[in-house]
Protein backbone atom coordinates (compact mmCIF):
# COMPACT_ATOMS: atom_id res chain seq x y z
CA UNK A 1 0.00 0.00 0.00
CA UNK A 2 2.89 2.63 0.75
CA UNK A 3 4.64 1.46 -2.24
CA UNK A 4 1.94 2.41 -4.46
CA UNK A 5 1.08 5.70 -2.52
CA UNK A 6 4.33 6.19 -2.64
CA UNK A 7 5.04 5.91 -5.97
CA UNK A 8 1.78 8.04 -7.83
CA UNK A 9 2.99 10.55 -5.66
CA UNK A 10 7.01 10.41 -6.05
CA UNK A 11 5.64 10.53 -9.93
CA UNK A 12 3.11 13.12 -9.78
CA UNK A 13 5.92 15.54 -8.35
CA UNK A 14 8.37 14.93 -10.96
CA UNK A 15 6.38 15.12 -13.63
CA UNK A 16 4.58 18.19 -13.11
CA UNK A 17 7.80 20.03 -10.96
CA UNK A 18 8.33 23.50 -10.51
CA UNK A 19 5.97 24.79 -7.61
CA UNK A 20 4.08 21.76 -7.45
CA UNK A 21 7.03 19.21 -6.59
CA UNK A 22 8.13 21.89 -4.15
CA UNK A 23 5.77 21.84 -1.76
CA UNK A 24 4.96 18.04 -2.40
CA UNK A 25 8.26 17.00 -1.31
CA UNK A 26 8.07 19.80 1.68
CA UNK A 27 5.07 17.59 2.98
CA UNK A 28 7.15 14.32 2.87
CA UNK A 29 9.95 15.60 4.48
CA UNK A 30 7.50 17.17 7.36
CA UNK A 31 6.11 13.70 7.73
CA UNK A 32 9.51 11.91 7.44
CA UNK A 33 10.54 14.37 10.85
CA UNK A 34 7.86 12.98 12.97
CA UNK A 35 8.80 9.69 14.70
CA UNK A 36 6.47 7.01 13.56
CA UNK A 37 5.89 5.33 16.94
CA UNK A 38 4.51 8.78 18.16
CA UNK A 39 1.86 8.05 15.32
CA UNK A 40 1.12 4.51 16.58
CA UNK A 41 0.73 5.67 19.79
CA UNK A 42 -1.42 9.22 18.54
CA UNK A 43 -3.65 6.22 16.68
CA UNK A 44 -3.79 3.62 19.22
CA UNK A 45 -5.48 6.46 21.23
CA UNK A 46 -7.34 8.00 19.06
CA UNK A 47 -9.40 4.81 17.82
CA UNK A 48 -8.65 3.03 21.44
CA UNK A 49 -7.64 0.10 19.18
CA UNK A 50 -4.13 -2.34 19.39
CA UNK A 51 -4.91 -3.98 16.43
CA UNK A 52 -2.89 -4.85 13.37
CA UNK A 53 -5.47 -2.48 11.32
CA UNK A 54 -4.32 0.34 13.60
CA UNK A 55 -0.44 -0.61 13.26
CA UNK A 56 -0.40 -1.17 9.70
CA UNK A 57 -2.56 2.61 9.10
CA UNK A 58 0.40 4.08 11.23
CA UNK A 59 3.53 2.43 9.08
CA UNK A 60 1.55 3.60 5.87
CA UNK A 61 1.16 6.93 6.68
CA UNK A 62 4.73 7.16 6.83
CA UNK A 63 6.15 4.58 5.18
CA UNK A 64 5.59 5.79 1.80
CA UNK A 65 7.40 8.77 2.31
CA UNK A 66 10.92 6.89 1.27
CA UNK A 67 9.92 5.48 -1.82
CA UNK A 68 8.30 8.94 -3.18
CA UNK A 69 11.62 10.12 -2.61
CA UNK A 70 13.16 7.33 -4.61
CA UNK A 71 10.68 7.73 -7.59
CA UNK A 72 10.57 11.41 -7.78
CA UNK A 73 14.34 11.23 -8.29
CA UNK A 74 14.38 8.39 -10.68
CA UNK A 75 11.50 10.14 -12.87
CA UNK A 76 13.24 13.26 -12.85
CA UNK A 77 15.61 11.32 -15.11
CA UNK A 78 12.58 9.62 -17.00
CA UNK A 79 10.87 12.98 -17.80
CA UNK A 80 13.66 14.49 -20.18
CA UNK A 81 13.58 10.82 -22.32
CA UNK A 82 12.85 10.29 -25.97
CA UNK A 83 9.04 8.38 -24.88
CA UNK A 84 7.87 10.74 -22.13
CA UNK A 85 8.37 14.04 -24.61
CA UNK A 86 6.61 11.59 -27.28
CA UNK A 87 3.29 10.76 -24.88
CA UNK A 88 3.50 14.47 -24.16
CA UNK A 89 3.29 15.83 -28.04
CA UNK A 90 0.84 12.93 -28.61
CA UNK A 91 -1.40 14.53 -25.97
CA UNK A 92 -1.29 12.41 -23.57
CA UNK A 93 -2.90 12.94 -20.27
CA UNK A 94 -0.13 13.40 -17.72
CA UNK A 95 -1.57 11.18 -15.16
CA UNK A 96 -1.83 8.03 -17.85
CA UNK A 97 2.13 9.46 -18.78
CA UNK A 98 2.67 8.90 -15.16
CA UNK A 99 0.78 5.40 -14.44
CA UNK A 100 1.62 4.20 -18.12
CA UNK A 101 5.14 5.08 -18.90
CA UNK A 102 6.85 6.00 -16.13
CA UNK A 103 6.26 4.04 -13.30
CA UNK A 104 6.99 0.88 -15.55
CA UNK A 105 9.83 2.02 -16.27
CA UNK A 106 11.46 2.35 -11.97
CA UNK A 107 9.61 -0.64 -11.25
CA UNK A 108 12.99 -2.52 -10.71
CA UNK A 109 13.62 0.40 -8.27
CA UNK A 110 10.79 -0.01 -6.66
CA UNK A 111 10.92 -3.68 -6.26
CA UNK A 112 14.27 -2.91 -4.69
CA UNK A 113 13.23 0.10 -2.37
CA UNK A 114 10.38 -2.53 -1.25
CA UNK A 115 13.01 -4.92 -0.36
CA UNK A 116 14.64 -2.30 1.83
CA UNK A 117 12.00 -1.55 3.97
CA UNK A 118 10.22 -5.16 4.74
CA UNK A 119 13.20 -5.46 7.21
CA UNK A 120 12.18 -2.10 8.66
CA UNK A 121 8.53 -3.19 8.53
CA UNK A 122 9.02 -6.39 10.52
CA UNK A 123 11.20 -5.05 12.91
CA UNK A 124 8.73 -2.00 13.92
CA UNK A 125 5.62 -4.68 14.39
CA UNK A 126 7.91 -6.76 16.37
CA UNK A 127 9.02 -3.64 18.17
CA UNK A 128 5.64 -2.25 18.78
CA UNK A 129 4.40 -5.34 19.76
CA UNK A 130 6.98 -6.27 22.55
CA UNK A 131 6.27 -3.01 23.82
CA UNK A 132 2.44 -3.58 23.82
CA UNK A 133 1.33 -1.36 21.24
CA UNK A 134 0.79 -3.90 18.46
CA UNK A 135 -0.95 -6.91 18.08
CA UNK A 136 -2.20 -7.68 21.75
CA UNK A 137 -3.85 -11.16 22.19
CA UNK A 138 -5.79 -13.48 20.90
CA UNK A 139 -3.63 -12.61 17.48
CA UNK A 140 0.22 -13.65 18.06
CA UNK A 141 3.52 -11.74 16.36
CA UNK A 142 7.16 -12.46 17.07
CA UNK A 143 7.12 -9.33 19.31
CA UNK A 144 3.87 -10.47 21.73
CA UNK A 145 5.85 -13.89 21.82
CA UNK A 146 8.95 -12.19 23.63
CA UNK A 147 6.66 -10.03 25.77
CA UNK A 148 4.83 -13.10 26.72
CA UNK A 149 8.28 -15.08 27.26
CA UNK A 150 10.10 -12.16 29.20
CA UNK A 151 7.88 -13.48 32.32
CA UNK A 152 9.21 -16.59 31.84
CA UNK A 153 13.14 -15.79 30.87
CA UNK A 154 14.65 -17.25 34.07
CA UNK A 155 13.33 -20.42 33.62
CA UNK A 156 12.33 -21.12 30.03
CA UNK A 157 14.95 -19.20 28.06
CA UNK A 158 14.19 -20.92 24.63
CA UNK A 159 10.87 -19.35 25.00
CA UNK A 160 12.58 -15.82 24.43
CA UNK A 161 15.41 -17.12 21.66
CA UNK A 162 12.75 -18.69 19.12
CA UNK A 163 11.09 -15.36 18.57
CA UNK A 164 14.40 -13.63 18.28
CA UNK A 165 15.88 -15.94 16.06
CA UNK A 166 13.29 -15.91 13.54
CA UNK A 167 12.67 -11.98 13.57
CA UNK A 168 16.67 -11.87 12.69
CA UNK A 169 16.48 -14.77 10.07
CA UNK A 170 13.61 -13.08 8.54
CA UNK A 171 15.22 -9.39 8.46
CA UNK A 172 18.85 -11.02 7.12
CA UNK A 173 16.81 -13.09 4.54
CA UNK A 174 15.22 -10.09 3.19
CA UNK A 175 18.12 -7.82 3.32
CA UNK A 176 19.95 -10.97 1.33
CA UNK A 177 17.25 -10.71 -1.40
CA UNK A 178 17.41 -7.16 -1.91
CA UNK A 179 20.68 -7.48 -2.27
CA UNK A 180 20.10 -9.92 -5.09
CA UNK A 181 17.07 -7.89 -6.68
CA UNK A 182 19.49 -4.69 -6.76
CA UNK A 183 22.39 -6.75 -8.30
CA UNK A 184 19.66 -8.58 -10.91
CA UNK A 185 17.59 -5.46 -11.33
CA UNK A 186 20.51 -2.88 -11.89
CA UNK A 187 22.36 -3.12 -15.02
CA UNK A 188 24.72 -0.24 -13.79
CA UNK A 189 25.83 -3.10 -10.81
CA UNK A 190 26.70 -5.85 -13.86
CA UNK A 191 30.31 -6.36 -14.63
């Protein structure tokens, strides 16, 4: 969902610039300066909810933020090519220029940038939910299993290392794949 926020806006800046990209990009960096978890926590008590709804609203409203960022920049590139002045003598509306030639053309971009933050992702649910502002029981995460397992850390350590072990294999899995998607994806990386 942030990635395709993300990337209609990212586009929509670059393409029409000027003024417009301006104060688009001053409203992502204004909501890149405030902390995320101080939005969990202004939603949790806003909708008096801990749910994985109310968690996943929170990293969206943010977390598109980085890849508009990544697109604008990329499509500030795409906008001076030989096909984007083409759709534009043809007459083509700028928002099908947008969804129909540009964005197709950083989508190995923003396969990567996706790759980048699912680590980031994963960790903050974890995060929020050891601290007990995720997903609260009957649903489980890795998180609510180490808050439920810190009562029990003297005796049953294992019950603390499972959870840990598979939120790092997870996060060094994905960072191994975008590694991978950014060496496949990037012909600038082949040698």
């Amino acid at each position: 969902m942030a990635s395709i926020v993300g990337s209609i806006y990212g586009g929509i800046a670059a393409y029409f610039g000027g003024v417009v990209d301006d104060v688009m990009m001053r409203i992502v960096e204004i909501l890149l300066s405030v902390p995320y978890l101080l939005i969990v926590i202004l939603i949790s008590v806003v909708t008096d909810s801990k749910s994985l709804g109310t968690m996943l609203v929170a990293l969206t409203l943010t977390g598109w933020c980085g890849i508009a960022r990544i697109v604008r920049g990329q499509m500030l590139q795409l906008k001076s090519q030989e096909f984007v002045l083409a759709a534009n003598a043809l007459g083509v509306s700028p928002m099908k220029t947008i969804l129909k030639h540009m964005i197709p053309n950083t989508m190995s971009l923003i396969i990567v940038a996706i790759t980048f933050d699912i680590p980031g992702y994963i960790f903050s649910e974890a995060f929020l939910s050891y601290v007990g502002l995720g997903i609260q029981a009957p649903q489980t995460s890795w998180g609510a299993l180490s808050t439920a397992a810190q009562q029990n850390f003297m005796f049953y350590p294992y019950q603390l290392l499972f959870p840990a072990i598979m939120i790092a294999l997870t996060m060094l899995s994905f960072t191994l794949l975008r590694d991978g998607l950014r060496d496949a994806l990037d012909p600038k990386q082949r040698k």
